[in-house]
PDB file of N, CA and C in Angstrom:
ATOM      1  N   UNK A   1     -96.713   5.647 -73.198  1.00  0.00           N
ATOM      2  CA  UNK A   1     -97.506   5.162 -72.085  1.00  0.00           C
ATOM      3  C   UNK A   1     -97.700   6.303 -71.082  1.00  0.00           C
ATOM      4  N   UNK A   2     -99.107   6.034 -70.891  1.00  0.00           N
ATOM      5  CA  UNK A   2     -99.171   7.591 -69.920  1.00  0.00           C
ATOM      6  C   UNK A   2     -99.194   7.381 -68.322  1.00  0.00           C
ATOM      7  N   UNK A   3     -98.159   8.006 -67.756  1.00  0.00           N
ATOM      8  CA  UNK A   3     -97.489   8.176 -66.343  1.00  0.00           C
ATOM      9  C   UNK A   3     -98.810   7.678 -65.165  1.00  0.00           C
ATOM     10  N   UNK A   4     -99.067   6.965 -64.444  1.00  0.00           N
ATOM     11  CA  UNK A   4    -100.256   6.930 -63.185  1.00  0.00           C
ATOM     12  C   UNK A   4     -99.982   7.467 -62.085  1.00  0.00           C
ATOM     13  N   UNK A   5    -100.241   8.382 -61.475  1.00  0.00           N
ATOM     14  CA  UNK A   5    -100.189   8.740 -59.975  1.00  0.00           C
ATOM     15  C   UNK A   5    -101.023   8.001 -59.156  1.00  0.00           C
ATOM     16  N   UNK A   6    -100.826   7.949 -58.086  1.00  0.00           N
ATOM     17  CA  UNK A   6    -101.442   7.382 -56.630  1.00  0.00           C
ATOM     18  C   UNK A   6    -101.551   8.174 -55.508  1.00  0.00           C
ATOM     19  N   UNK A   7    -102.065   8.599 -55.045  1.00  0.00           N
ATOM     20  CA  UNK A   7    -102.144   9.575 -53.903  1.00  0.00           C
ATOM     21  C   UNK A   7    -102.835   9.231 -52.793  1.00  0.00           C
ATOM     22  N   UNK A   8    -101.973   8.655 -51.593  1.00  0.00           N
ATOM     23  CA  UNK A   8    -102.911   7.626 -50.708  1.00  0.00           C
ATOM     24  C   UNK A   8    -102.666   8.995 -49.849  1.00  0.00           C
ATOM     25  N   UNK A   9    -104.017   8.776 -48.571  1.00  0.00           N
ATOM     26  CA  UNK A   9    -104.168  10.119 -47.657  1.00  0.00           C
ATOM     27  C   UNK A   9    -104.216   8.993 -46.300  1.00  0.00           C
ATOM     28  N   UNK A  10    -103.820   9.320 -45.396  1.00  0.00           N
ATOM     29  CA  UNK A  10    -104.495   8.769 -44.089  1.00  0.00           C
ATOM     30  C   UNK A  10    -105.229   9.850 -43.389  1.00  0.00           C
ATOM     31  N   UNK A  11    -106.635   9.276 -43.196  1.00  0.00           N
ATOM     32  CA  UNK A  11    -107.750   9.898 -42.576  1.00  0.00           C
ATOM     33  C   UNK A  11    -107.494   9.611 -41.084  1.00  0.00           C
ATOM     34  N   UNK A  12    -107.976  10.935 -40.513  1.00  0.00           N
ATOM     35  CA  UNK A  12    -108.297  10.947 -38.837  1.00  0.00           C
ATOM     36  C   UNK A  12    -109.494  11.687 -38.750  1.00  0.00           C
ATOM     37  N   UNK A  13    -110.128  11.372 -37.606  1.00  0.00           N
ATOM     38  CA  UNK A  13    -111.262  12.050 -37.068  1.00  0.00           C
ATOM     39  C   UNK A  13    -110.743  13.699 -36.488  1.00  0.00           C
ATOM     40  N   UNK A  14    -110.922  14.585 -37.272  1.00  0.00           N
ATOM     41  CA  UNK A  14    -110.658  15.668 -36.818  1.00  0.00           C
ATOM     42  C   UNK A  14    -111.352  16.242 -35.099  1.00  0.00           C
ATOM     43  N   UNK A  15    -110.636  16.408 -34.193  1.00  0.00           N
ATOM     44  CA  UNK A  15    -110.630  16.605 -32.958  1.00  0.00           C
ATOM     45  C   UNK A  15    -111.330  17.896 -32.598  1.00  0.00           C
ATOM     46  N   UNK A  16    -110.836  18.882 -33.822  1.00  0.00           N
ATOM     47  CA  UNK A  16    -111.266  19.725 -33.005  1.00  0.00           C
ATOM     48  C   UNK A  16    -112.723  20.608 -33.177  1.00  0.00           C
ATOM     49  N   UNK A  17    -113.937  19.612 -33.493  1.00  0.00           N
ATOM     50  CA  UNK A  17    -114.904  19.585 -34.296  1.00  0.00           C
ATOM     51  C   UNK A  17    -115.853  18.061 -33.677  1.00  0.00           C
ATOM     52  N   UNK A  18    -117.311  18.986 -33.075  1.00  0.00           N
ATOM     53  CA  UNK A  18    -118.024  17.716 -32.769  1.00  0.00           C
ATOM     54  C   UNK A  18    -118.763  16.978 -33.763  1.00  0.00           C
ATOM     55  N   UNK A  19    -118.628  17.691 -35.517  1.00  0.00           N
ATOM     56  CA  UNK A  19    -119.051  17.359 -36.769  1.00  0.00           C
ATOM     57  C   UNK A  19    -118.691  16.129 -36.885  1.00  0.00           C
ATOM     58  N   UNK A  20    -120.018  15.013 -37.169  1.00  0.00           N
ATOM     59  CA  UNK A  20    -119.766  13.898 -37.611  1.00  0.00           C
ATOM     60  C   UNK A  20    -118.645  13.596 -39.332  1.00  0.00           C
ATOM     61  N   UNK A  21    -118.188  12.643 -39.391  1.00  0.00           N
ATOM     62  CA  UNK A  21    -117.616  12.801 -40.693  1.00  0.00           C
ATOM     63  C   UNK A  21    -116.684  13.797 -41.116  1.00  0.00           C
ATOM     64  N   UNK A  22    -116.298  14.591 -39.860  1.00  0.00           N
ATOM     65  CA  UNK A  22    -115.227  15.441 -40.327  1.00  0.00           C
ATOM     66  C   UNK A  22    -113.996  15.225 -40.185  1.00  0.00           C
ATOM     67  N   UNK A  23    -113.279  14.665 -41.230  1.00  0.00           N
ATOM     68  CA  UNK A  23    -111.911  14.353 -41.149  1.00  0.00           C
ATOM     69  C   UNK A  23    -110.712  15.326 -41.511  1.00  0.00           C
ATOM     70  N   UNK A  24    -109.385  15.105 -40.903  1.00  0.00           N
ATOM     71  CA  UNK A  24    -108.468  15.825 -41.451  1.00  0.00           C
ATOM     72  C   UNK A  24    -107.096  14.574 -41.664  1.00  0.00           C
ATOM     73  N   UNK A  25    -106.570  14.798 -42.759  1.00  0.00           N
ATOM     74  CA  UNK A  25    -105.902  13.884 -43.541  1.00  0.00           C
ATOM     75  C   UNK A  25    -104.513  14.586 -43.823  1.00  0.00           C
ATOM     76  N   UNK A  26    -103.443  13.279 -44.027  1.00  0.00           N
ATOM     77  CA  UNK A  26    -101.981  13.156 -43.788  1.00  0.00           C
ATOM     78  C   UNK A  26    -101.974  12.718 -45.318  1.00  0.00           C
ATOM     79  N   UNK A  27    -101.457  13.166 -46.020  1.00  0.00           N
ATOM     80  CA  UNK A  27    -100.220  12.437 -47.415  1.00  0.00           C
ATOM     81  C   UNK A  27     -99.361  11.451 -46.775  1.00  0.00           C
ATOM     82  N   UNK A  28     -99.690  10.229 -47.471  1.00  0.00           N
ATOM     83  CA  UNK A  28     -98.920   9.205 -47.500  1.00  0.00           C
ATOM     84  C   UNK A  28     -97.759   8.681 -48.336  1.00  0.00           C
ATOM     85  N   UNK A  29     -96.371   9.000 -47.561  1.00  0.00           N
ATOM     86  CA  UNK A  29     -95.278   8.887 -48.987  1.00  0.00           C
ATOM     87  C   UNK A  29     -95.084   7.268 -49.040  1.00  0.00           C
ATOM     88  N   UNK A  30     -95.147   6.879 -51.100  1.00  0.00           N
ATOM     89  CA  UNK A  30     -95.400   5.455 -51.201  1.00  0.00           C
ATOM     90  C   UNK A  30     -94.154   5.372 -51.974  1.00  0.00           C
ATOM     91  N   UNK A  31     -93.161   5.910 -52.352  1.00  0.00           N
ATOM     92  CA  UNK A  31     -92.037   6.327 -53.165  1.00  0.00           C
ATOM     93  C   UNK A  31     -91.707   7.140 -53.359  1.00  0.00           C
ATOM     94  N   UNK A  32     -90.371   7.071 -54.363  1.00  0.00           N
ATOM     95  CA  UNK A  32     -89.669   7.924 -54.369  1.00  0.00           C
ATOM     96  C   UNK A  32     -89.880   8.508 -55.730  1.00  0.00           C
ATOM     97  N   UNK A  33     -89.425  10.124 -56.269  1.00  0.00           N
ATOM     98  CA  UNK A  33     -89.405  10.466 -57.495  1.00  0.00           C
ATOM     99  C   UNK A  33     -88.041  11.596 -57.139  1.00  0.00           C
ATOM    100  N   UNK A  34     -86.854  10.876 -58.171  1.00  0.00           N
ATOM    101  CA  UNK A  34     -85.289  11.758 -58.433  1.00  0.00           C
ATOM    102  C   UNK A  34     -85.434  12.591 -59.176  1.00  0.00           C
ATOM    103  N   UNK A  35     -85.032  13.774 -59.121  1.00  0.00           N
ATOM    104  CA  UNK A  35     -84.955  14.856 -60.396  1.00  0.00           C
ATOM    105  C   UNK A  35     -84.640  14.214 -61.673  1.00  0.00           C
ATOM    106  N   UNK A  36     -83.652  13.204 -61.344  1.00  0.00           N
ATOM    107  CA  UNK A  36     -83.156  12.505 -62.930  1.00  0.00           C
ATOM    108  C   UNK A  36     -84.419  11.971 -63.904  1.00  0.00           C
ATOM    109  N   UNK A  37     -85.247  11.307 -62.703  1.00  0.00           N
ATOM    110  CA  UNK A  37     -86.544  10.797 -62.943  1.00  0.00           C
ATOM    111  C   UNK A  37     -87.432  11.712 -63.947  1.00  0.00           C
ATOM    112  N   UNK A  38     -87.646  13.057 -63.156  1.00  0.00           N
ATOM    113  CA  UNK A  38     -88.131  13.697 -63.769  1.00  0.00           C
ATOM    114  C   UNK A  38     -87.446  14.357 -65.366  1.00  0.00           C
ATOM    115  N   UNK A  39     -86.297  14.513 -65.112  1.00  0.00           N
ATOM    116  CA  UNK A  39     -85.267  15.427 -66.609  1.00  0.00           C
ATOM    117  C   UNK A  39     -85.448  14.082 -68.085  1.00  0.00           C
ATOM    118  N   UNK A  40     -85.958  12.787 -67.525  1.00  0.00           N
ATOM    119  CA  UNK A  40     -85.891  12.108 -68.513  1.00  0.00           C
ATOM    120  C   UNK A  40     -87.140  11.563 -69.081  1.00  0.00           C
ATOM    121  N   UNK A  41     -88.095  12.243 -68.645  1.00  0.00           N
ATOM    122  CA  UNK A  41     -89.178  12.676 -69.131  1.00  0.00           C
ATOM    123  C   UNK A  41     -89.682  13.596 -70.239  1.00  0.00           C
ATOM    124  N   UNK A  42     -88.408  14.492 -70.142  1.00  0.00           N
ATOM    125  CA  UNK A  42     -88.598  15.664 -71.218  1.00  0.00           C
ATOM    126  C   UNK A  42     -89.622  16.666 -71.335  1.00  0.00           C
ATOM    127  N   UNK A  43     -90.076  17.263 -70.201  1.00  0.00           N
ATOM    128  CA  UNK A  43     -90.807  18.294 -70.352  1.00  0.00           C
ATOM    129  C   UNK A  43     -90.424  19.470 -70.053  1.00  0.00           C
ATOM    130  N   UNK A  44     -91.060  20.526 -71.237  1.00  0.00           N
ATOM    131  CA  UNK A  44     -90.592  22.295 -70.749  1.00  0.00           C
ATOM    132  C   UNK A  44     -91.123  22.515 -69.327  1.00  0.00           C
ATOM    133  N   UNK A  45     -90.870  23.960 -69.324  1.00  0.00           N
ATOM    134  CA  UNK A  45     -91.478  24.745 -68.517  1.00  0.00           C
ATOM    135  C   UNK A  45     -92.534  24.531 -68.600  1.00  0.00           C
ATOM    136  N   UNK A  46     -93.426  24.802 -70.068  1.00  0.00           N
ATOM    137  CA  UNK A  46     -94.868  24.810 -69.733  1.00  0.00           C
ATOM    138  C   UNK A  46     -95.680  23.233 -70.205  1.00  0.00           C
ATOM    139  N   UNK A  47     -96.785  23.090 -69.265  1.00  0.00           N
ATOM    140  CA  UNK A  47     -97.166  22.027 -69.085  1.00  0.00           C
ATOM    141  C   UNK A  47     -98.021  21.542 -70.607  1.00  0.00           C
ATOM    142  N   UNK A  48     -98.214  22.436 -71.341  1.00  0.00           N
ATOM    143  CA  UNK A  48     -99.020  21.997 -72.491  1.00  0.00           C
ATOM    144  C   UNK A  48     -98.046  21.620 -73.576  1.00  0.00           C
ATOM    145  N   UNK A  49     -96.735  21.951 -73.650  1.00  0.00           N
ATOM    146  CA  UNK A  49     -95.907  21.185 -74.784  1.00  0.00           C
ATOM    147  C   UNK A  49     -95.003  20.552 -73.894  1.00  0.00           C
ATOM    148  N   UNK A  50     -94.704  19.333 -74.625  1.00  0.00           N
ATOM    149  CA  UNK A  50     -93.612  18.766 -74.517  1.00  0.00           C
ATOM    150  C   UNK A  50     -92.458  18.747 -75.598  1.00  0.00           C
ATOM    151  N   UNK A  51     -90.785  18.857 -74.918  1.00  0.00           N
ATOM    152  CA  UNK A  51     -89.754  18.662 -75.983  1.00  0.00           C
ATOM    153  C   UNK A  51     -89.446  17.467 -76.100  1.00  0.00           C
ATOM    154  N   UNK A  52     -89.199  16.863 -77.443  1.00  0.00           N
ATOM    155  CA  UNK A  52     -88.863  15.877 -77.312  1.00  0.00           C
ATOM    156  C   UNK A  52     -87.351  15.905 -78.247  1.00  0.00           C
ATOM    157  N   UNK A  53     -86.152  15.463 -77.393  1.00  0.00           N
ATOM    158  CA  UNK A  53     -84.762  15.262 -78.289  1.00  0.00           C
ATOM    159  C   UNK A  53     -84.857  14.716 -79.233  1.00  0.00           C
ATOM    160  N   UNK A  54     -84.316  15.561 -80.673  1.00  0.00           N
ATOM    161  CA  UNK A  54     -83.969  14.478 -81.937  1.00  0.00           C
ATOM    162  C   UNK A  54     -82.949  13.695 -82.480  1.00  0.00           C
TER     163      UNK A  54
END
């Protein structure tokens, strides 16, 4: 099953700019992710293989 991310932003009207529509935006933390989380996933270093234990 393949993993979903979510990446919520909170928008503000950037201030320092009389540009309509110009926003500047905050990362919104929605949870948590533990290293364990990640080590039991099983991935190398590099992002195009994965190890998998036999």
């Amino acid at each position: 099953m393949e993993e979903q991310i979510i990446l919520s932003v909170d928008l503000y009207d950037n201030a320092l700019t009389e540009k309509q529509g110009d926003y500047a935006g905050k990362p919104r933390i929605t949870g948590t992710l533990r290293n364990e989380d990640i080590a039991l996933r099983g991935y190398t270093a590099s992002p195009t293989k994965a190890s998998r234990p036999a």
